[in-house]
PDB file of N, CA and C in Angstrom:
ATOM      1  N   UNK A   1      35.528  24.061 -23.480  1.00  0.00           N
ATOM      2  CA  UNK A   1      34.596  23.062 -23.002  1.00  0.00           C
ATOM      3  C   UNK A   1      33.289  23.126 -23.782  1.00  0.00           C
ATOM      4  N   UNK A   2      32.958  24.195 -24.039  1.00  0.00           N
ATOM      5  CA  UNK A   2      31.634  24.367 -24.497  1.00  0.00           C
ATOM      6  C   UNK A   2      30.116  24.663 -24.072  1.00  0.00           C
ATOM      7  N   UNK A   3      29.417  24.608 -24.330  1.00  0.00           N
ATOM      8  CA  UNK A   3      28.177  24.434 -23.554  1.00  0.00           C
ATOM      9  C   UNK A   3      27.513  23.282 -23.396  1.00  0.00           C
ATOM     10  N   UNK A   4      26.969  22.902 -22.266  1.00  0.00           N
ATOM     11  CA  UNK A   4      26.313  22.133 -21.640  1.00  0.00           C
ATOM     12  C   UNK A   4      24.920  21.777 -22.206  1.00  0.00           C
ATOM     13  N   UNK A   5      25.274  20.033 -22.728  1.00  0.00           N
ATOM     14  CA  UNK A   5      23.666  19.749 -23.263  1.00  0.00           C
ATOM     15  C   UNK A   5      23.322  18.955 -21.933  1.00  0.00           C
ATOM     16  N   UNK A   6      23.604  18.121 -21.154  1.00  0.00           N
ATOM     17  CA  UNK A   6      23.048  17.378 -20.031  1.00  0.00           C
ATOM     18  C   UNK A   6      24.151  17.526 -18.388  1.00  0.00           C
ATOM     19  N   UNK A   7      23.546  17.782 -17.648  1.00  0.00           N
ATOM     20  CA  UNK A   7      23.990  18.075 -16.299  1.00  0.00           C
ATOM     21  C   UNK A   7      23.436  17.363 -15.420  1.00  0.00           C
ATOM     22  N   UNK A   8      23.309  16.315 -14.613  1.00  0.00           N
ATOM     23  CA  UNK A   8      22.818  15.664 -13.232  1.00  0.00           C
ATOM     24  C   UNK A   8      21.338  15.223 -13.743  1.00  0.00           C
ATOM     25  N   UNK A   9      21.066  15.066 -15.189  1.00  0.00           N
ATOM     26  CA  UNK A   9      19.861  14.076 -15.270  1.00  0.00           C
ATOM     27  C   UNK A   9      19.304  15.028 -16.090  1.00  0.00           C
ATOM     28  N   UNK A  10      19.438  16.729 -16.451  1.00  0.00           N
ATOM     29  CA  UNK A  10      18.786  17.320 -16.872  1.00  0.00           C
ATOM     30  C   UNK A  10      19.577  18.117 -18.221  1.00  0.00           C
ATOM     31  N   UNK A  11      18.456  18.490 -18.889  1.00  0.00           N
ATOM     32  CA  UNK A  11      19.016  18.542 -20.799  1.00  0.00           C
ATOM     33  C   UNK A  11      18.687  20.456 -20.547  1.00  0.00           C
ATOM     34  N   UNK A  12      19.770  20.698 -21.113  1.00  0.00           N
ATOM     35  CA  UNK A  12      19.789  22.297 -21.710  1.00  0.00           C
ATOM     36  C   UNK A  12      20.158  22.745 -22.580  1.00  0.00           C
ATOM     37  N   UNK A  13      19.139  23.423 -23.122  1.00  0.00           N
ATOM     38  CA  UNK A  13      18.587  23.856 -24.486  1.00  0.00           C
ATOM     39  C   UNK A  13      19.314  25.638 -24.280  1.00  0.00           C
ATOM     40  N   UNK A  14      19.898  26.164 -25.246  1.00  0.00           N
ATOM     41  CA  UNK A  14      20.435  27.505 -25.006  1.00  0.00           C
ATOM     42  C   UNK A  14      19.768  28.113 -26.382  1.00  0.00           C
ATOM     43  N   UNK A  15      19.254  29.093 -26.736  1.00  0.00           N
ATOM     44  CA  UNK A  15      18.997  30.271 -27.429  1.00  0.00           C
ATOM     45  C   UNK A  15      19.752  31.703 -26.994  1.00  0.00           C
ATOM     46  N   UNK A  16      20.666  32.484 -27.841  1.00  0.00           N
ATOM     47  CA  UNK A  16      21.036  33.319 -27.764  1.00  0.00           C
ATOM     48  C   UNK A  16      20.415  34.480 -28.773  1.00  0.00           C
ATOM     49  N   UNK A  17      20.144  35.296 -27.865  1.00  0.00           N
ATOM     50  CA  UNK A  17      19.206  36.659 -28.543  1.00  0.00           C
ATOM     51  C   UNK A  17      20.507  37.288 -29.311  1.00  0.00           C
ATOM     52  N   UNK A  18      19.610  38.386 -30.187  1.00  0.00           N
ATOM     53  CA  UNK A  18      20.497  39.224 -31.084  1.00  0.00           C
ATOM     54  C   UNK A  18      20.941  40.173 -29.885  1.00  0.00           C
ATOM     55  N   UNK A  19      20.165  40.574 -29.111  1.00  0.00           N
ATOM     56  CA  UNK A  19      20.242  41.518 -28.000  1.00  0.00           C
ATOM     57  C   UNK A  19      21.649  41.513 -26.749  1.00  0.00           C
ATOM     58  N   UNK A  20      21.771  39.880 -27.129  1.00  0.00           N
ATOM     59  CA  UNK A  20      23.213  39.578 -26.249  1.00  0.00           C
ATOM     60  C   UNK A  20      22.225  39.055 -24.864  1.00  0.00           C
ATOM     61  N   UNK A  21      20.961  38.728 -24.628  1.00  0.00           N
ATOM     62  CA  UNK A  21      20.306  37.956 -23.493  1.00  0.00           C
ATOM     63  C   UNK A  21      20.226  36.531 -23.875  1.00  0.00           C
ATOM     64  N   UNK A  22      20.860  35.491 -23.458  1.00  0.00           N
ATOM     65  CA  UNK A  22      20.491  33.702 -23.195  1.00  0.00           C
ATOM     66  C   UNK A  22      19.191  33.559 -22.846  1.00  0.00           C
ATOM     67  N   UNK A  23      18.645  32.598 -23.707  1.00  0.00           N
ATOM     68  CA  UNK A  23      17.404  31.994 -22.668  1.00  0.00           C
ATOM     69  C   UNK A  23      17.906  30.483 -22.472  1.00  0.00           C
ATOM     70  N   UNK A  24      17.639  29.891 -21.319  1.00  0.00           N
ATOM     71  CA  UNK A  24      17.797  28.658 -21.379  1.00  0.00           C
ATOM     72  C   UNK A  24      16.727  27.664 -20.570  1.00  0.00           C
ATOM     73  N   UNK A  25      16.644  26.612 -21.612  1.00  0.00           N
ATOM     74  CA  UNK A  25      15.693  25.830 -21.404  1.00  0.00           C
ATOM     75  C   UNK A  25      16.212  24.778 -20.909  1.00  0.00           C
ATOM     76  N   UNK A  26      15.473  23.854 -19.244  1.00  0.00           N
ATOM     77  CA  UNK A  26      15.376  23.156 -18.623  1.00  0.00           C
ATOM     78  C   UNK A  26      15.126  21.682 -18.888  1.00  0.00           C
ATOM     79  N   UNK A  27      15.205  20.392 -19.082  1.00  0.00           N
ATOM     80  CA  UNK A  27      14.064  19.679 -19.246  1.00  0.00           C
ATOM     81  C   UNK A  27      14.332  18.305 -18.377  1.00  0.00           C
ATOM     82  N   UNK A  28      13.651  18.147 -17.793  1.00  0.00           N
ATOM     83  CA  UNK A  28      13.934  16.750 -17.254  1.00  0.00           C
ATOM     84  C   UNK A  28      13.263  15.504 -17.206  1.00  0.00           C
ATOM     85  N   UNK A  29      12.830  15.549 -18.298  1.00  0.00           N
ATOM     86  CA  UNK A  29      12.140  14.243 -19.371  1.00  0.00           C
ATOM     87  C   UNK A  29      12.648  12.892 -18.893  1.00  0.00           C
ATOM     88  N   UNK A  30      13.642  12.775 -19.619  1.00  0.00           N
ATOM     89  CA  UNK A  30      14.596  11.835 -20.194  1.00  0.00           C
ATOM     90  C   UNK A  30      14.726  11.199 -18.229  1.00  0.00           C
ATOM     91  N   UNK A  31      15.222  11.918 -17.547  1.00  0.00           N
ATOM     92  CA  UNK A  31      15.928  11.478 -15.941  1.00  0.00           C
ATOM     93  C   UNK A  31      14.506  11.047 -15.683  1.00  0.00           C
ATOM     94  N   UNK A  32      13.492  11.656 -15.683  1.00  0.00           N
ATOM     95  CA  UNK A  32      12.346  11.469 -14.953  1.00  0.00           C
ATOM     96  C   UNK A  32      11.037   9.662 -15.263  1.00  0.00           C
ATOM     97  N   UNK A  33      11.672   9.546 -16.462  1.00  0.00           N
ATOM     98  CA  UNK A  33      11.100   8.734 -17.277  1.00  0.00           C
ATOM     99  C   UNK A  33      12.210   7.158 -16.355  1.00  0.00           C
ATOM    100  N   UNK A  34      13.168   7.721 -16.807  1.00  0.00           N
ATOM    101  CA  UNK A  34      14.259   6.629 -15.982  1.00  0.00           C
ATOM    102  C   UNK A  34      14.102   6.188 -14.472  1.00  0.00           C
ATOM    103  N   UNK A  35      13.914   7.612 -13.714  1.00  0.00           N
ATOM    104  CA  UNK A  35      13.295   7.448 -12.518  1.00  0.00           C
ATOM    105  C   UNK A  35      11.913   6.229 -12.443  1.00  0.00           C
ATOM    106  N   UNK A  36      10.949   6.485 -13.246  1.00  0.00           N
ATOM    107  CA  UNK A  36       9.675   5.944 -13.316  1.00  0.00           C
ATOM    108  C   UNK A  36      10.074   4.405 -13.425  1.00  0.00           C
ATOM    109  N   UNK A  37      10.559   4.443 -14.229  1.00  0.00           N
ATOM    110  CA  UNK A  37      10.447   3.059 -15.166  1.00  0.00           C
ATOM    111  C   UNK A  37      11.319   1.673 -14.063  1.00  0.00           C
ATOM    112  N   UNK A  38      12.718   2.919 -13.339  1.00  0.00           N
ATOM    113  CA  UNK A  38      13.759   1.794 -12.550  1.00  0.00           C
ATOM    114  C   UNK A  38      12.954   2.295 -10.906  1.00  0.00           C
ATOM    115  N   UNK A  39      11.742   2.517 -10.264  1.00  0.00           N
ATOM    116  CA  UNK A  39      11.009   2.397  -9.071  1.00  0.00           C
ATOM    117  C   UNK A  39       9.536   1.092  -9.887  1.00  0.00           C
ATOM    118  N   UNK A  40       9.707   0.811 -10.862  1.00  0.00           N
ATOM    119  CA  UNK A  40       8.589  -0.038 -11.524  1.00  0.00           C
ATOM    120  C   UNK A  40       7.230   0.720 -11.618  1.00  0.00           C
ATOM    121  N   UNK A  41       7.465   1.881 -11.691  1.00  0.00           N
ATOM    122  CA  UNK A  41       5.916   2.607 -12.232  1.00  0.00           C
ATOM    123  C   UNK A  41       5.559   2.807 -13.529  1.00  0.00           C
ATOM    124  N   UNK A  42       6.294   2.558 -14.646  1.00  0.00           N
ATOM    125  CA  UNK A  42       6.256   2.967 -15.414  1.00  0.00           C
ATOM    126  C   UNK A  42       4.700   2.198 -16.382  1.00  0.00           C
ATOM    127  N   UNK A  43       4.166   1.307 -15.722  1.00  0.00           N
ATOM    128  CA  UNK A  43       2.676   0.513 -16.261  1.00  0.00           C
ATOM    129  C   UNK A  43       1.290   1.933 -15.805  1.00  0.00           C
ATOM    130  N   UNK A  44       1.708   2.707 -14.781  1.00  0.00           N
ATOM    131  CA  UNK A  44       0.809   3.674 -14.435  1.00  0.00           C
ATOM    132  C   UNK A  44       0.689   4.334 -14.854  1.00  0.00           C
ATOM    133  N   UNK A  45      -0.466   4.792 -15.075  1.00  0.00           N
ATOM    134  CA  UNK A  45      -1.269   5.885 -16.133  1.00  0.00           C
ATOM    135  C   UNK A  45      -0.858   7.141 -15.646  1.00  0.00           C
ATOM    136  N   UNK A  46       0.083   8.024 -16.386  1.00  0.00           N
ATOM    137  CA  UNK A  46       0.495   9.482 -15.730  1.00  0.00           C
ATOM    138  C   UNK A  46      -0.483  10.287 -15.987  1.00  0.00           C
ATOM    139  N   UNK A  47      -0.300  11.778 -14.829  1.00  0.00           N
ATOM    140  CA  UNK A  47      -1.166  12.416 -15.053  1.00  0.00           C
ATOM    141  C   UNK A  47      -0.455  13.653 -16.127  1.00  0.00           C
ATOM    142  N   UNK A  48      -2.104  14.120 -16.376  1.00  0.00           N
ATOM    143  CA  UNK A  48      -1.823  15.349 -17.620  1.00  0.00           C
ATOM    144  C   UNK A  48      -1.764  16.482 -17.157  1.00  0.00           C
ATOM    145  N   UNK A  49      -1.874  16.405 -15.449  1.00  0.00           N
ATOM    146  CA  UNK A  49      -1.709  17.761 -15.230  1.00  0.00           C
ATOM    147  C   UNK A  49      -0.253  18.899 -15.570  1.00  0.00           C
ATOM    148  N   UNK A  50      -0.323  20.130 -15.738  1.00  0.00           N
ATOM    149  CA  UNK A  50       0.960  20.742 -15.605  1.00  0.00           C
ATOM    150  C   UNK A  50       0.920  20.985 -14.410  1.00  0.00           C
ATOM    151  N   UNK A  51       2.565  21.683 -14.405  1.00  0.00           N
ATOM    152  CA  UNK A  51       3.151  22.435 -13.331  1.00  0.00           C
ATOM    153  C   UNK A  51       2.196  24.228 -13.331  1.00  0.00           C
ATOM    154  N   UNK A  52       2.414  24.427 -11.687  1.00  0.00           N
ATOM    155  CA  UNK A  52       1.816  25.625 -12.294  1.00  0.00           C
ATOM    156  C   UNK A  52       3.052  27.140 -12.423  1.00  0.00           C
ATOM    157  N   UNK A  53       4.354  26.474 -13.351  1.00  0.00           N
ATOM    158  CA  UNK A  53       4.771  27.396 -13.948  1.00  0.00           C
ATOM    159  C   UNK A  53       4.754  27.478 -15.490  1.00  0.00           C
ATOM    160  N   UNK A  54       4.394  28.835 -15.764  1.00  0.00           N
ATOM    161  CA  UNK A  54       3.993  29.113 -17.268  1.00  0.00           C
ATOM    162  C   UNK A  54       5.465  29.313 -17.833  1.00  0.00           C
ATOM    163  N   UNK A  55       4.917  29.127 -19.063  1.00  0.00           N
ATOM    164  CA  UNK A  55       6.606  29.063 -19.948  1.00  0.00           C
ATOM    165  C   UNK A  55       6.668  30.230 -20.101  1.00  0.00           C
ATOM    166  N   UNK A  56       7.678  31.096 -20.677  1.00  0.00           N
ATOM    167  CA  UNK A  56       8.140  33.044 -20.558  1.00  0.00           C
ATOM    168  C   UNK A  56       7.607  33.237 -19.593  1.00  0.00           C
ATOM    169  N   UNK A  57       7.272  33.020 -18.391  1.00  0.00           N
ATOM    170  CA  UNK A  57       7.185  33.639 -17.120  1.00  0.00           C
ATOM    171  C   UNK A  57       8.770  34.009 -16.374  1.00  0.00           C
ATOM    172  N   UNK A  58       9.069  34.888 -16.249  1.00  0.00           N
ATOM    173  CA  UNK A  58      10.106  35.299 -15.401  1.00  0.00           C
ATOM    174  C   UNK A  58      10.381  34.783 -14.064  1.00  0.00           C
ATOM    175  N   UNK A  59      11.407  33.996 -13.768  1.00  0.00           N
ATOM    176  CA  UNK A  59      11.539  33.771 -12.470  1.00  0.00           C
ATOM    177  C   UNK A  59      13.032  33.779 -12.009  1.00  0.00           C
ATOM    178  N   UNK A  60      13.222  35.281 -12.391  1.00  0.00           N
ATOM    179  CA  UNK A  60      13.954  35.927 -11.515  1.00  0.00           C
ATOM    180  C   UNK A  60      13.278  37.483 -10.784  1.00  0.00           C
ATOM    181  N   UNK A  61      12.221  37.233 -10.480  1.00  0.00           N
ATOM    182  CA  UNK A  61      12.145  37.593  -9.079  1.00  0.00           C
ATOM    183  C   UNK A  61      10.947  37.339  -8.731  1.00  0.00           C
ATOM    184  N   UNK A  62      10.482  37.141  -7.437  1.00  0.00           N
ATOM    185  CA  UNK A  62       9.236  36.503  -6.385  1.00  0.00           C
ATOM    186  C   UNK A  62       8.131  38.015  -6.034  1.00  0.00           C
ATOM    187  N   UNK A  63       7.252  37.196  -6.699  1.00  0.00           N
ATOM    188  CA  UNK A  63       5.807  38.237  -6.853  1.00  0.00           C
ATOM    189  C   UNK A  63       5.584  38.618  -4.945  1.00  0.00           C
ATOM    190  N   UNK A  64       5.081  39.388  -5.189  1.00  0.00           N
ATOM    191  CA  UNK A  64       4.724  40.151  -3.694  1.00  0.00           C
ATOM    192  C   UNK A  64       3.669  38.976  -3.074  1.00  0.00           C
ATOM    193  N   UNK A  65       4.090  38.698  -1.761  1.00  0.00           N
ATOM    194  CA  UNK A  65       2.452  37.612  -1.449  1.00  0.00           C
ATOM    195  C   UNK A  65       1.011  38.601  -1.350  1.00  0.00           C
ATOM    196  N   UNK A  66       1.094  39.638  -0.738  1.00  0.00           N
ATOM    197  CA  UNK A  66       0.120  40.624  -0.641  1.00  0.00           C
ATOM    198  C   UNK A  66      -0.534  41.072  -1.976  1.00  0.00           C
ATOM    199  N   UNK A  67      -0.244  40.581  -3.162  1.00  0.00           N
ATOM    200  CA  UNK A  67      -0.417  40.997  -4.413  1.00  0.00           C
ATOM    201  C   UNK A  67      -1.731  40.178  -4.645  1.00  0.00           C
ATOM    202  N   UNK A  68      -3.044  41.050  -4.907  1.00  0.00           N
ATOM    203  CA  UNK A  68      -3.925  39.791  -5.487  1.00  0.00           C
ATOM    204  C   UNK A  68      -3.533  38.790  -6.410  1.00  0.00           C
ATOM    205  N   UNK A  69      -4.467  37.629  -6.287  1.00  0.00           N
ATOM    206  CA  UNK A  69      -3.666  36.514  -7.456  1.00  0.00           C
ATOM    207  C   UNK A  69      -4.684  36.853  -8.486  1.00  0.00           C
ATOM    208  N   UNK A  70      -5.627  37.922  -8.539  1.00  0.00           N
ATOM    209  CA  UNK A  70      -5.893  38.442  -9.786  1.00  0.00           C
ATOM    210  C   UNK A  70      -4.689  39.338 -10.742  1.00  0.00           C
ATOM    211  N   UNK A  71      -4.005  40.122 -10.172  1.00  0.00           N
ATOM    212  CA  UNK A  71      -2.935  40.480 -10.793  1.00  0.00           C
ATOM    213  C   UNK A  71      -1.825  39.452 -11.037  1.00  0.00           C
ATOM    214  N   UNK A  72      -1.218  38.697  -9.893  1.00  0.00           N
ATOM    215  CA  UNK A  72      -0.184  37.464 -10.193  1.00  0.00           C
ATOM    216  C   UNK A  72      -0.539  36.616 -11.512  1.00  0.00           C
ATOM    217  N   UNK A  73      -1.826  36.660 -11.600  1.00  0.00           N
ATOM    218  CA  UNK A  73      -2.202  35.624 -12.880  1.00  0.00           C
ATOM    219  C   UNK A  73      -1.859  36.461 -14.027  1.00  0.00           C
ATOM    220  N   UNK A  74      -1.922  37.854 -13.949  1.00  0.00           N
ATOM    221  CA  UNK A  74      -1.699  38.742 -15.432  1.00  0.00           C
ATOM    222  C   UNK A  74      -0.167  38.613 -15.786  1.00  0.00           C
ATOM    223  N   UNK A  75       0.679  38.638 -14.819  1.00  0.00           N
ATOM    224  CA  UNK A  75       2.056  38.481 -14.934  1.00  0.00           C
ATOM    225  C   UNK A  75       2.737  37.687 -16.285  1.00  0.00           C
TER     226      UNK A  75
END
């Protein structure tokens, strides 16, 4: 079969390390733009904000809540 470039609206990007670890990249551009355009928003000025997940941030596993978000931010 192979690997998977698009799944349910969303595009994946695969990098394989020398190490034998995958990274894989998410994107949902392309669905989201389609979304916009077929609800008729697509004349509205988007915003520039990001998400507040950072790219190489790990999220396989959930920071302590008790953890200052002075340390959570060093992560």
């Amino acid at each position: 079969m192979g690997q998977v470039s698009f799944f349910l609206g969303i595009e994946l990007t695969w990098l394989h390390h020398n190490d034998g670890h995958i990274t894989v990249g998410l994107v949902q551009q392309s669905f989201t733009e389609t979304l916009i355009d077929s609800l008729g928003f697509g004349h509205i000025h988007q915003s520039t904000f990001l998400t507040p997940y950072r790219s190489g941030l790990s999220i396989n596993s959930i920071v302590h809540e008790s953890m200052p978000s002075s340390e959570r931010d060093e992560l």
